[in-house]
N, C-alpha and C. Protein backbone atom coordinates (compact mmCIF):
# COMPACT_ATOMS: atom_id res chain seq x y z
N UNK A 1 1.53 10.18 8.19
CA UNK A 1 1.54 10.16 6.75
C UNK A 1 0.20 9.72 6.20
N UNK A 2 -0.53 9.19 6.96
CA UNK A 2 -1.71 8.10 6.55
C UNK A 2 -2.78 9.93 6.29
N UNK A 3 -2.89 10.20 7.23
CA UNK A 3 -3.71 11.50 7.53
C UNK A 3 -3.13 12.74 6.14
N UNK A 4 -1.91 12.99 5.75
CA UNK A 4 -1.75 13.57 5.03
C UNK A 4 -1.85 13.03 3.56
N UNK A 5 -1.69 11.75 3.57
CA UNK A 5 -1.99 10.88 1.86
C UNK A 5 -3.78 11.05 2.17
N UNK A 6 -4.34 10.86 3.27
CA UNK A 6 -5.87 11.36 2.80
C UNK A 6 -6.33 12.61 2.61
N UNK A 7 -5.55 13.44 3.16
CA UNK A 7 -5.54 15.23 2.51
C UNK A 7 -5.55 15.19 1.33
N UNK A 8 -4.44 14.69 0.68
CA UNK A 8 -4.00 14.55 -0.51
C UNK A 8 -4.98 13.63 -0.94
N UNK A 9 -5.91 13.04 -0.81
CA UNK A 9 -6.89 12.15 -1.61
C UNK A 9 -8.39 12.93 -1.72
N UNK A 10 -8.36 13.54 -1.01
CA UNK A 10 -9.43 14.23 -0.82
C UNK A 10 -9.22 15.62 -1.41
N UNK A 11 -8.07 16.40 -1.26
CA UNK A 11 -7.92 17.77 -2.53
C UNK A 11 -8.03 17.44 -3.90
N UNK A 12 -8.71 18.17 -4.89
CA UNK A 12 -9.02 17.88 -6.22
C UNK A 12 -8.09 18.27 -7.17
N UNK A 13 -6.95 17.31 -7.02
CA UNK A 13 -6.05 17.96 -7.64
C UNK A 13 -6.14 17.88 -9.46
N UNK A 14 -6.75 17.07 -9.31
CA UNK A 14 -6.68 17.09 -10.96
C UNK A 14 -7.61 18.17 -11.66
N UNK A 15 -7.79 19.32 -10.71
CA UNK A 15 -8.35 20.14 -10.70
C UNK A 15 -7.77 21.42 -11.17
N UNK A 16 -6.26 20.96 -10.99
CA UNK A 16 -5.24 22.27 -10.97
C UNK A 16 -4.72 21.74 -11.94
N UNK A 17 -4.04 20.45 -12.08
CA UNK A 17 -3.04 19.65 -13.29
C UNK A 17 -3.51 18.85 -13.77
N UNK A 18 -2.79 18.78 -15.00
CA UNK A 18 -3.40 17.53 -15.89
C UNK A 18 -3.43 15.81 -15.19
N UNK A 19 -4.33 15.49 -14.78
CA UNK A 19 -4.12 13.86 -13.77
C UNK A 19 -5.44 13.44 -14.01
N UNK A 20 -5.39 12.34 -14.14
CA UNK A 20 -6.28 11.30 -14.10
C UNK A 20 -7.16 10.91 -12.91
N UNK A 21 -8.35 10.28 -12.48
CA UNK A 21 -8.58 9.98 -11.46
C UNK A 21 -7.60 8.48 -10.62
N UNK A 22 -7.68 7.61 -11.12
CA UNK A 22 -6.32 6.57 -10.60
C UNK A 22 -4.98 7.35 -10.61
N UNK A 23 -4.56 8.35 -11.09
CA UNK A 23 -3.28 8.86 -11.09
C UNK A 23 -3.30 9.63 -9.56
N UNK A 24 -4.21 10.41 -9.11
CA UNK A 24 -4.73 11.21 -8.19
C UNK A 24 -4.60 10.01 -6.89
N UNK A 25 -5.51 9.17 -7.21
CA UNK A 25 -5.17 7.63 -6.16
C UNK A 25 -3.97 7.64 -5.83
N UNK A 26 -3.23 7.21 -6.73
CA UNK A 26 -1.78 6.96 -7.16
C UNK A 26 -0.78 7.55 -6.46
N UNK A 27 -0.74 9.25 -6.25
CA UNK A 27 0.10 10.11 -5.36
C UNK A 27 -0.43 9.88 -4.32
N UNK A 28 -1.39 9.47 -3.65
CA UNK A 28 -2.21 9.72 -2.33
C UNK A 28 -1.60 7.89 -1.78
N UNK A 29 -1.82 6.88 -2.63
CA UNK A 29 -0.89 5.75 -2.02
C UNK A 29 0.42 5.85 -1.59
N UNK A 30 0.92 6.44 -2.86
CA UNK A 30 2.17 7.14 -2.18
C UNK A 30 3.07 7.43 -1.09
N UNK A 31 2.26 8.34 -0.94
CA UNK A 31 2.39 9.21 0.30
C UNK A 31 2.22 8.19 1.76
N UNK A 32 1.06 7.34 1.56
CA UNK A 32 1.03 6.99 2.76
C UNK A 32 1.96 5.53 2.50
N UNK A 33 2.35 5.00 1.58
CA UNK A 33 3.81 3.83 1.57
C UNK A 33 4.44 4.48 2.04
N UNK A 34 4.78 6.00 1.73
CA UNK A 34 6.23 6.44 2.22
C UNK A 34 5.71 6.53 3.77
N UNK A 35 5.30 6.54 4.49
CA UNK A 35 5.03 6.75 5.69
C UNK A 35 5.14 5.16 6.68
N UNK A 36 5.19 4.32 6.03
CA UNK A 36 5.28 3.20 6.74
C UNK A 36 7.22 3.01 6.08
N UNK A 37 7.53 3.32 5.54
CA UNK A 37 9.20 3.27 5.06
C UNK A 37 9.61 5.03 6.06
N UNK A 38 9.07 5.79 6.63
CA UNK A 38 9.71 6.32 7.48
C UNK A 38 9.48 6.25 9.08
N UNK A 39 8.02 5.14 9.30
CA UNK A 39 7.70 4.38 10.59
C UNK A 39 9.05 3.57 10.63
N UNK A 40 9.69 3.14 9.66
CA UNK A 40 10.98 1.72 9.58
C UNK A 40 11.70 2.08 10.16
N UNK A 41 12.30 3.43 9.34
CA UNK A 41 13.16 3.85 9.64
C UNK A 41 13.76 4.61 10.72
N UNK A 42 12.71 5.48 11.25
CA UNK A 42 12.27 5.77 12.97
C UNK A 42 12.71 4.69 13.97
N UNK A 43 11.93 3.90 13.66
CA UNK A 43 11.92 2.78 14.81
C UNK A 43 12.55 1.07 14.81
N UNK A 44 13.73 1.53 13.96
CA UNK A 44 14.49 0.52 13.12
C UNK A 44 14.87 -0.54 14.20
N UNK A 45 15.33 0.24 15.46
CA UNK A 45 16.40 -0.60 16.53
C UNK A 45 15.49 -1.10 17.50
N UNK A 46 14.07 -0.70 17.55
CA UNK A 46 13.41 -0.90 18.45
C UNK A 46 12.42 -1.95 18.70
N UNK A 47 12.47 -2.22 16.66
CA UNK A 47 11.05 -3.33 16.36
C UNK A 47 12.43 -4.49 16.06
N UNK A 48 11.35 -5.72 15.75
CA UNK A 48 12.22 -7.38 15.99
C UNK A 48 11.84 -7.51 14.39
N UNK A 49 12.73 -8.71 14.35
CA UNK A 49 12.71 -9.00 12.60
C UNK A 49 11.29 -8.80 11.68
N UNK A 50 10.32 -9.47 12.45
CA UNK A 50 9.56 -9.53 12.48
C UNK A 50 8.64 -7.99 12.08
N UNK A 51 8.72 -7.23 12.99
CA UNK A 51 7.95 -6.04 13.17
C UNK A 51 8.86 -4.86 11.90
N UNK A 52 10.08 -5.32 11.05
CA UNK A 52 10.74 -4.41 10.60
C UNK A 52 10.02 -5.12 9.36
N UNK A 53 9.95 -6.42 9.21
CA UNK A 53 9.52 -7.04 8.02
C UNK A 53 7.62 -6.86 7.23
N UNK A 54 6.54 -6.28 8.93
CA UNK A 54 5.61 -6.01 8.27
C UNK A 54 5.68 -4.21 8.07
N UNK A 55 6.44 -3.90 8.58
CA UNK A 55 6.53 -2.65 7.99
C UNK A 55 7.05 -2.28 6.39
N UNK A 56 7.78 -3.30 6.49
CA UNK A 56 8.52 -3.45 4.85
C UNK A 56 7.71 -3.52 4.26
N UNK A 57 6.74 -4.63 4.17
CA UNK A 57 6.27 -5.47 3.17
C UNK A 57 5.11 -4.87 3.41
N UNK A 58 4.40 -3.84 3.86
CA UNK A 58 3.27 -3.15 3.67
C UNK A 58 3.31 -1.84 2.98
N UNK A 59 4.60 -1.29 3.43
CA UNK A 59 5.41 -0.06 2.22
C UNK A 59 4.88 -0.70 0.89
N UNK A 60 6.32 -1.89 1.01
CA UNK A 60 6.49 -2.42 -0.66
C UNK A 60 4.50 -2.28 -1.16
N UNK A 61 4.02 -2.85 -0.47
CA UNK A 61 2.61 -3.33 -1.14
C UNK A 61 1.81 -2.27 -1.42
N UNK A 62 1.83 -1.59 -1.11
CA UNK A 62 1.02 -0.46 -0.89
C UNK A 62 1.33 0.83 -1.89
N UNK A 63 3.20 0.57 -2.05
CA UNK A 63 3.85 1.30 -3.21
C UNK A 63 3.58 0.90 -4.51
N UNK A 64 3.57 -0.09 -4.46
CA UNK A 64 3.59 -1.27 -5.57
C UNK A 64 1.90 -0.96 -6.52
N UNK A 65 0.92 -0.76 -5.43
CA UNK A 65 -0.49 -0.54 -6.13
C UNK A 65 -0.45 1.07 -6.43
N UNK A 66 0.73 1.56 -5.89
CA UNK A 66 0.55 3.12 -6.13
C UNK A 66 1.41 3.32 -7.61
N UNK A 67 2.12 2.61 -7.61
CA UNK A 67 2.74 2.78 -9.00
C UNK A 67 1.63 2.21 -10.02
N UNK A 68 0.96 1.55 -9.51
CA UNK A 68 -0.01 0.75 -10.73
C UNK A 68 -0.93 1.38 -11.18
N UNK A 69 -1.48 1.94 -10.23
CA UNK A 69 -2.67 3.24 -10.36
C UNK A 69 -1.86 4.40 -11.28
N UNK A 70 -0.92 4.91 -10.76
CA UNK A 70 -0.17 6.19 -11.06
C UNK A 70 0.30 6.36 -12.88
N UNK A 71 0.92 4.61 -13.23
CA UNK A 71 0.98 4.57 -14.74
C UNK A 71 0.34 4.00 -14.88
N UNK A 72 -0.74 3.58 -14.74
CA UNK A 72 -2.01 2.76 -15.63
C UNK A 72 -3.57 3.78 -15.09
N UNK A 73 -3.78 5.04 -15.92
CA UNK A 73 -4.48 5.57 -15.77
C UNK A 73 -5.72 4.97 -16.71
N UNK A 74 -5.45 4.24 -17.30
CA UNK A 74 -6.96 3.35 -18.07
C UNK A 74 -7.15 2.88 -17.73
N UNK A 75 -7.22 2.21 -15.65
CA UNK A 75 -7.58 1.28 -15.13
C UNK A 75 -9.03 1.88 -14.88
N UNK A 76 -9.29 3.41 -14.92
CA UNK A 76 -10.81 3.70 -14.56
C UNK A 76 -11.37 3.55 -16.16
N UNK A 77 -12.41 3.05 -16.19
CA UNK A 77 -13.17 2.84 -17.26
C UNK A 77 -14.47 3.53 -17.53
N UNK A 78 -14.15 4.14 -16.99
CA UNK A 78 -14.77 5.78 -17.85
C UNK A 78 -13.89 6.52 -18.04
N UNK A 79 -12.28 6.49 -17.95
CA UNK A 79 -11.12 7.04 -18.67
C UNK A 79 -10.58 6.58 -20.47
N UNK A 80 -11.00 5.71 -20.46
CA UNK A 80 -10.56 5.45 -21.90
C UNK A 80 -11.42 3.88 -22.36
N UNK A 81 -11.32 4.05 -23.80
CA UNK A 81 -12.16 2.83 -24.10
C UNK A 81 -10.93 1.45 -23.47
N UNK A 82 -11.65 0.34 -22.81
CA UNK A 82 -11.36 -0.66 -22.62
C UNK A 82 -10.90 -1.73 -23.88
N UNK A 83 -9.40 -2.28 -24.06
CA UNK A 83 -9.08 -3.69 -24.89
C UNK A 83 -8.81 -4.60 -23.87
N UNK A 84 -9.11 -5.47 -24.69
CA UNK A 84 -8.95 -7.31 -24.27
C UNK A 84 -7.90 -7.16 -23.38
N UNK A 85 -6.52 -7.02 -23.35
CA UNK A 85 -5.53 -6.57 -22.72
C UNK A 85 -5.28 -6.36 -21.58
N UNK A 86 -6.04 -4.79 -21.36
CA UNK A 86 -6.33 -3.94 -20.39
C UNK A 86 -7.25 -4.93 -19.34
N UNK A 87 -8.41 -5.38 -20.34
CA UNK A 87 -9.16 -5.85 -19.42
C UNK A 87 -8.30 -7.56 -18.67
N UNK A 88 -7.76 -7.99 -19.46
CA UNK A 88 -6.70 -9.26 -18.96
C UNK A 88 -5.61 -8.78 -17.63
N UNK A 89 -5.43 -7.51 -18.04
CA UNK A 89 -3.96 -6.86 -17.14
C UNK A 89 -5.09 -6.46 -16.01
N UNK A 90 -5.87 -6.05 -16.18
CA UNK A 90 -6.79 -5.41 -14.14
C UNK A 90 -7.05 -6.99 -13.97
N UNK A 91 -7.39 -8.05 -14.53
CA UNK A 91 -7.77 -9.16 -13.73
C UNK A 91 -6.03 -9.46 -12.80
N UNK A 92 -5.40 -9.31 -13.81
CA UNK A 92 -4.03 -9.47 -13.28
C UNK A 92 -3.80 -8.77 -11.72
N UNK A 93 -4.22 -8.05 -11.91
CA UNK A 93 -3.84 -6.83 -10.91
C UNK A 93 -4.68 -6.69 -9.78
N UNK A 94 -6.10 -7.07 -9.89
CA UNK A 94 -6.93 -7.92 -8.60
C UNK A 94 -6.20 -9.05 -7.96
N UNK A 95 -5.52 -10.04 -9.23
CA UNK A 95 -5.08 -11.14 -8.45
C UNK A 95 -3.68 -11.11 -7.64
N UNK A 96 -2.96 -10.33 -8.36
CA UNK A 96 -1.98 -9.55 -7.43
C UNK A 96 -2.11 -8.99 -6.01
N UNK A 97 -3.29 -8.23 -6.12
CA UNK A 97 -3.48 -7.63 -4.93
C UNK A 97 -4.24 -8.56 -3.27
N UNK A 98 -4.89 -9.73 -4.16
CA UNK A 98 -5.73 -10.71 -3.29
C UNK A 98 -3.96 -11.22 -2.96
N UNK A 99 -3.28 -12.33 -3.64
CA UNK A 99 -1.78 -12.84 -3.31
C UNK A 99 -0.74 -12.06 -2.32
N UNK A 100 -0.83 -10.47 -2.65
CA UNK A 100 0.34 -10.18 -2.14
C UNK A 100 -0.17 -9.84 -1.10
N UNK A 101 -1.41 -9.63 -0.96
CA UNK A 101 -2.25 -9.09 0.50
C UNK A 101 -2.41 -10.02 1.51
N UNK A 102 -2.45 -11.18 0.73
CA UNK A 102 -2.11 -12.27 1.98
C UNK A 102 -1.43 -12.63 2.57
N UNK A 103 0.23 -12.02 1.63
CA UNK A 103 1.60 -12.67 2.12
C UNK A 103 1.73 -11.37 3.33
N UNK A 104 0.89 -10.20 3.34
CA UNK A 104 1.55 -9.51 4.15
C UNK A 104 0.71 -9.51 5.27
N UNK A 105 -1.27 -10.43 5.33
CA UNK A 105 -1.51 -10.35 6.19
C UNK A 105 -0.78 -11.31 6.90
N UNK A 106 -0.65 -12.41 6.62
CA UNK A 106 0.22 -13.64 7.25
C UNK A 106 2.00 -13.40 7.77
N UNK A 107 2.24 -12.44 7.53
CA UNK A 107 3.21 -11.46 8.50
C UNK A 107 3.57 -10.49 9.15
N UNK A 108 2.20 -9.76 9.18
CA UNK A 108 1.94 -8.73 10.09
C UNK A 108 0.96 -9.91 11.30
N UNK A 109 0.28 -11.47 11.02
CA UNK A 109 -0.22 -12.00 12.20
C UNK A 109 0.90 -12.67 12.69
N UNK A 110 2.38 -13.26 12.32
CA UNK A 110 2.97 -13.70 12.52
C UNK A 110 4.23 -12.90 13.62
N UNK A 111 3.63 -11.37 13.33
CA UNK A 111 4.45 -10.49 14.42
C UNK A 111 3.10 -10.11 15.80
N UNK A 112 2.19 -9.89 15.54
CA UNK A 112 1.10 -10.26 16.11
C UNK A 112 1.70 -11.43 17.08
N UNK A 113 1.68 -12.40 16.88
CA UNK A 113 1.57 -13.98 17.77
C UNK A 113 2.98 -13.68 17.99
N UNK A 114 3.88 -13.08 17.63
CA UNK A 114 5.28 -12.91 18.53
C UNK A 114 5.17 -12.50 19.76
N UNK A 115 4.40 -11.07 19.32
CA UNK A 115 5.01 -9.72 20.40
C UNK A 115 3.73 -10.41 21.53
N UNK A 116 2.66 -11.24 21.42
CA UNK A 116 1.74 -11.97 22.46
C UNK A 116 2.69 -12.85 22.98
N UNK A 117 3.20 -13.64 22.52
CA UNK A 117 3.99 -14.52 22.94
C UNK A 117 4.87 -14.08 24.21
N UNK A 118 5.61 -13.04 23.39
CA UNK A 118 7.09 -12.01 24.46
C UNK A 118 5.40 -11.68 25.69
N UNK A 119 4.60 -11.00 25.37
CA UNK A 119 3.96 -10.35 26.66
C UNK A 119 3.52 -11.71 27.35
N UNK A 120 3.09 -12.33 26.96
CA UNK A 120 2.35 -13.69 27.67
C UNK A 120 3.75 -14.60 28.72
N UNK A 121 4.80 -14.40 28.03
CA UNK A 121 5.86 -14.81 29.21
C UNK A 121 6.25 -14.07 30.49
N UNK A 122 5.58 -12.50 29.94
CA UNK A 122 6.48 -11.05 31.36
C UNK A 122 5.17 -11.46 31.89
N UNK A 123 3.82 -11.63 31.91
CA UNK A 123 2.78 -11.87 33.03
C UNK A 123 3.00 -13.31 33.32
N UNK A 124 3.79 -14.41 33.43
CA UNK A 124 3.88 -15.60 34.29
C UNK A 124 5.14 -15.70 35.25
């Protein structure tokens, strides 16, 4: 999915339809959230709480900035004149992305130091 949301980032679509440049972002995040929500779902029985939870929570995150891009096409600023607002709501939305990016690096290392753990016991 990762390979086809960069197809899709790289065709000019707003070339054919009416879209924005962040809107264009926007389907191309998309695409590749949905690809870690059908990695889940694939390999549901096979990964540990852990490994189902950074798959989750990298979907969610990743969806989450794709919806943001997708309806907030005045986040590019050479798209529309900038208000106080706008400019208050992207600080918002940096700080969102620094917060929630941490909660998911700190559980994708926390499945990390598992699945070492499980291997570090089968070599003793």
């Amino acid at each position: 999915m990762f390979f086809l949301a960069l197809c899709l980032f790289r065709f000019p679509l707003q070339h054919h339809i009416s879209l924005a440049r962040f809107q264009h972002y926007g389907l191309a995040l998309y695409v590749w959230a949905l690809g870690f929500f059908f990695q889940l779902a694939w390999s549901w029985k096979k990964l540990s709480l852990r490994g189902r939870a950074c798959l989750l929570s990298t979907g969610t995150y990743i969806g989450f900035f794709a919806m943001v891009f997708y309806q907030n096409p005045w986040l590019d600023a050479r798209m529309a004149v900038q208000t106080e607002g706008q400019d208050l709501l992207r600080l918002f939305f940096a700080a969102a992305c620094v917060f929630f990016g941490f909660i998911v690096s700190v559980i994708w290392l926390a499945w990390v130091l598992e699945k070492n753990d499980k291997n570090g016991e089968k070599g003793s």
